[in-house]
C-alpha atoms as a PDB file:
ATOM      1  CA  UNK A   1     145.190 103.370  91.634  1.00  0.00           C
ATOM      2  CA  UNK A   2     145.214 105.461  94.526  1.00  0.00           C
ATOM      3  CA  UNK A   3     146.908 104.110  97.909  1.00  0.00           C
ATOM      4  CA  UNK A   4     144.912 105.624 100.559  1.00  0.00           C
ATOM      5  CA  UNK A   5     146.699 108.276 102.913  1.00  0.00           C
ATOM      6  CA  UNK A   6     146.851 106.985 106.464  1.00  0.00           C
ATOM      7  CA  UNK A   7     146.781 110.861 107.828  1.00  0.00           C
ATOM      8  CA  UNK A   8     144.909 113.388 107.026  1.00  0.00           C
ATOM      9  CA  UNK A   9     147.322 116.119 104.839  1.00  0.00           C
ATOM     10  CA  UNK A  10     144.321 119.028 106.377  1.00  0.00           C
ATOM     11  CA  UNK A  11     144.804 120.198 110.278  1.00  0.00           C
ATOM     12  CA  UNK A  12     142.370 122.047 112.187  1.00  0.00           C
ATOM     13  CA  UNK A  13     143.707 124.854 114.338  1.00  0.00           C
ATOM     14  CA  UNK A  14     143.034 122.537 117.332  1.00  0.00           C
ATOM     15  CA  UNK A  15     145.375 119.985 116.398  1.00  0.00           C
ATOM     16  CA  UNK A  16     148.706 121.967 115.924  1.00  0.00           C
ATOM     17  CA  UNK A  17     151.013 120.788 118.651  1.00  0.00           C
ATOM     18  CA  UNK A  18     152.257 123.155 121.198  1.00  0.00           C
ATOM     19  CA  UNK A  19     155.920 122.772 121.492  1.00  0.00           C
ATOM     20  CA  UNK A  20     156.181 126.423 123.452  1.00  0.00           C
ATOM     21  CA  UNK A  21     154.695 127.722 126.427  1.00  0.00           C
ATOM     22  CA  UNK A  22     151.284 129.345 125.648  1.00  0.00           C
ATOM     23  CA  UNK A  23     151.898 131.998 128.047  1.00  0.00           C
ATOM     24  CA  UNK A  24     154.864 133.623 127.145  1.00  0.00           C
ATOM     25  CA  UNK A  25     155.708 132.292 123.803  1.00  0.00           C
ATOM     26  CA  UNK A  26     153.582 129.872 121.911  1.00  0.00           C
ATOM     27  CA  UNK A  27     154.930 127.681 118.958  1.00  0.00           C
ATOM     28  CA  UNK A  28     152.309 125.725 117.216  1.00  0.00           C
ATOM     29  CA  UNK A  29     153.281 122.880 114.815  1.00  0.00           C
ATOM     30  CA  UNK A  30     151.372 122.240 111.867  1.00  0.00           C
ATOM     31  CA  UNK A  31     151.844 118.641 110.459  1.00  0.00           C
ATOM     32  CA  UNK A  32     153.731 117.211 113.617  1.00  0.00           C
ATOM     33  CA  UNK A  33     152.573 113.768 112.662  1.00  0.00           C
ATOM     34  CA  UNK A  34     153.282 114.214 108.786  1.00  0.00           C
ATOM     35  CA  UNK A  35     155.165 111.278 107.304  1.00  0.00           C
ATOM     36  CA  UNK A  36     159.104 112.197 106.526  1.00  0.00           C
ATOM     37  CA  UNK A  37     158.210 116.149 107.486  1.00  0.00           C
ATOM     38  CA  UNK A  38     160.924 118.115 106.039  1.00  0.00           C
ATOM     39  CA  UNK A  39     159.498 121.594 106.751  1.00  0.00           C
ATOM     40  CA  UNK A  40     158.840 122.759 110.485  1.00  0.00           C
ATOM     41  CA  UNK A  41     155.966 125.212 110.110  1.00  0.00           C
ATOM     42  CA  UNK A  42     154.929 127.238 113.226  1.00  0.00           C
ATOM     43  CA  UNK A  43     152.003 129.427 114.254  1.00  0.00           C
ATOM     44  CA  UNK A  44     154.249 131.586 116.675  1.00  0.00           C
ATOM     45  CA  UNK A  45     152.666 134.178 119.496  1.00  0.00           C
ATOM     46  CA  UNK A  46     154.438 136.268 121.398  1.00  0.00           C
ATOM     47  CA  UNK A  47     152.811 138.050 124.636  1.00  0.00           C
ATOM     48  CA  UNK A  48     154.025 141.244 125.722  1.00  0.00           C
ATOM     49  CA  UNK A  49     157.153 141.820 126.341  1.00  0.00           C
ATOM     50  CA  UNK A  50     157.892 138.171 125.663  1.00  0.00           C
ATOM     51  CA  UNK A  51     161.986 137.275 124.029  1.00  0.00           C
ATOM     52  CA  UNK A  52     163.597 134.493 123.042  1.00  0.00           C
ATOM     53  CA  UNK A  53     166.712 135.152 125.167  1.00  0.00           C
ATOM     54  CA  UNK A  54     170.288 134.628 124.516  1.00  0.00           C
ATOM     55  CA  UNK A  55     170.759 134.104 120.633  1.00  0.00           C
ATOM     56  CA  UNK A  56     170.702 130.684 119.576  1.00  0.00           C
ATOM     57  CA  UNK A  57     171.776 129.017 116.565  1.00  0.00           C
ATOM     58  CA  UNK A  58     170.958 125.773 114.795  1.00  0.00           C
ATOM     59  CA  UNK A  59     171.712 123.851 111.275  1.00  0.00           C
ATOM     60  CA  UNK A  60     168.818 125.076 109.380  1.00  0.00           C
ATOM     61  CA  UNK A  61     167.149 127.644 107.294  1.00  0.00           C
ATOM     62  CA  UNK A  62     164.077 130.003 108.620  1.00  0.00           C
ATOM     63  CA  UNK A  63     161.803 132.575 107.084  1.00  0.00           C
ATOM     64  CA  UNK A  64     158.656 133.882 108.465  1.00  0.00           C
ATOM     65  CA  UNK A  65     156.418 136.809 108.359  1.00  0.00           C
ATOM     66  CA  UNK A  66     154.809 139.179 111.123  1.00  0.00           C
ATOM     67  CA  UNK A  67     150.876 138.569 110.891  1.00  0.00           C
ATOM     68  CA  UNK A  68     150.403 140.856 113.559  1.00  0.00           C
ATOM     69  CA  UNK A  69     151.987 143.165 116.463  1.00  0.00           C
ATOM     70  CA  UNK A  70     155.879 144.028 115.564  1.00  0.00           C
ATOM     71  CA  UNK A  71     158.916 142.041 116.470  1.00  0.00           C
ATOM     72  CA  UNK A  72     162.145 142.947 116.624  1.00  0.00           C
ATOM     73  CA  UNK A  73     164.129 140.244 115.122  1.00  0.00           C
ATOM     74  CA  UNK A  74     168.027 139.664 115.349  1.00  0.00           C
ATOM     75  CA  UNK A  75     170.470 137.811 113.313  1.00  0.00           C
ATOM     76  CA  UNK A  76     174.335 138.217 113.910  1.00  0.00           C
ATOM     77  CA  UNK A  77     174.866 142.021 114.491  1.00  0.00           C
ATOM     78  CA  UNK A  78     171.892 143.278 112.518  1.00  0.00           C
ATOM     79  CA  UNK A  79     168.699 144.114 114.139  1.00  0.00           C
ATOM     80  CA  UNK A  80     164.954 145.176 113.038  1.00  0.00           C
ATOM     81  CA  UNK A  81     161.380 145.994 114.055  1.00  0.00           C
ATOM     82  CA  UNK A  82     159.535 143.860 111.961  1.00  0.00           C
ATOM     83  CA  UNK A  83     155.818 144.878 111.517  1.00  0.00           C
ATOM     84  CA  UNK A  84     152.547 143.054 109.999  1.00  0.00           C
ATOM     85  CA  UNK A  85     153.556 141.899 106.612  1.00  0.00           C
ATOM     86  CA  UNK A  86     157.462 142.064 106.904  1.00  0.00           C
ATOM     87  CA  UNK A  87     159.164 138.852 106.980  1.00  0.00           C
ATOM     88  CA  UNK A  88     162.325 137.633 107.127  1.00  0.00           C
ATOM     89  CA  UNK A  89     164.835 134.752 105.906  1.00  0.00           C
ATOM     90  CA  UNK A  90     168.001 134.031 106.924  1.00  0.00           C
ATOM     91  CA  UNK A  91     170.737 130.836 107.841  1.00  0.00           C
ATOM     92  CA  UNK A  92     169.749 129.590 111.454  1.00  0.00           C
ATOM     93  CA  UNK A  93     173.591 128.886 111.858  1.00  0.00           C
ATOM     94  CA  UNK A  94     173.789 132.933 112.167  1.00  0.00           C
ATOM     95  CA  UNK A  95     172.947 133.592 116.467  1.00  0.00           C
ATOM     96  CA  UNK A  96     169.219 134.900 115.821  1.00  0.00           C
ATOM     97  CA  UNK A  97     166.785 136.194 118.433  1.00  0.00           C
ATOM     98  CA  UNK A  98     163.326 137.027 118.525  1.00  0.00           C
ATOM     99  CA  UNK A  99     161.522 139.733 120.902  1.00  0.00           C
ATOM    100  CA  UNK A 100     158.095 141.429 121.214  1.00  0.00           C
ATOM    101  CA  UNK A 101     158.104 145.458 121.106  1.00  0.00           C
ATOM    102  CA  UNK A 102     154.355 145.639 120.325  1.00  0.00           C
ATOM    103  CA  UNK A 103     152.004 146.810 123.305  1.00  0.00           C
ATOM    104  CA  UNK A 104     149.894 143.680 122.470  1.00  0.00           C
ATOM    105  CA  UNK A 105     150.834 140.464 121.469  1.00  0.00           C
ATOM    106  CA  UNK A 106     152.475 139.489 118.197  1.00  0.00           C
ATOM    107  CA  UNK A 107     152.461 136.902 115.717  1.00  0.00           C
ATOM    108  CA  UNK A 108     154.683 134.773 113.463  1.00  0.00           C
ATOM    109  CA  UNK A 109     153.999 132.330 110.793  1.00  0.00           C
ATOM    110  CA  UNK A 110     157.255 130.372 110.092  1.00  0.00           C
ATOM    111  CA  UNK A 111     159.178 127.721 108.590  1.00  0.00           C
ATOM    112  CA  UNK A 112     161.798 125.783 109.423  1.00  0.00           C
ATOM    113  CA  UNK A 113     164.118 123.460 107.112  1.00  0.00           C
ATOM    114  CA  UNK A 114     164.954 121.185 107.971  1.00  0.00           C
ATOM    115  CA  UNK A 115     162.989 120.940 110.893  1.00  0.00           C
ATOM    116  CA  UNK A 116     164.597 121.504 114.414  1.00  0.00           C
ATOM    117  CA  UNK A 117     161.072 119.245 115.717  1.00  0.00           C
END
């Protein structure tokens, strides 16, 4: 017997949330309305020049991977470029930052857990 799902478990690229601002740095949600969401997975663009700011830190875990452009990504005292297919993973209690070095915009897909959303 098969209950029947009362959302849809497929999402369009239209209907990710933004939870950024699409001009400097977007974050787009996948599966905002997704019952008892315990991941928070984001379609992330940065425009040039575009940074985080002041490290931040939160109870969580996050890993990601550049899908285009090169970011330079802090955590604590270490530092890195990371370019198309580099990724990271660290503990979001660590200060981390995130900043575009690329000459054209940059992209992230990453996850959050639990989500911060």
């Amino acid at each position: 017997m098969n209950a029947a799902i009362p959302y849809s478990p497929f999402y369009p690229a239209n209907e990710w949330v933004e939870i950024g601002k699409a001009q400097t740095i977007s974050y787009r949600v996948l599966g905002m309305n997704h019952p008892n969401r315990q991941i928070l997975m984001l379609h992330e663009t940065y425009a040039v020049g575009a940074d985080s700011g002041v490290p931040y830190a939160h109870s969580a875990q996050e890993a990601g991977v550049v899908i285009r452009g090169a970011v330079e990504v802090t955590v604590g005292d270490q530092s890195r470029v990371l370019k198309e297919g580099d990724g990271y993973y660290f503990d979001s209690r660590i200060p981390h930052r995130f900043r575009n070095v690329a000459s054209g915009t940059s992209t992230i897909l990453s996850a959050v857990t639990p989500p911060t959303y």
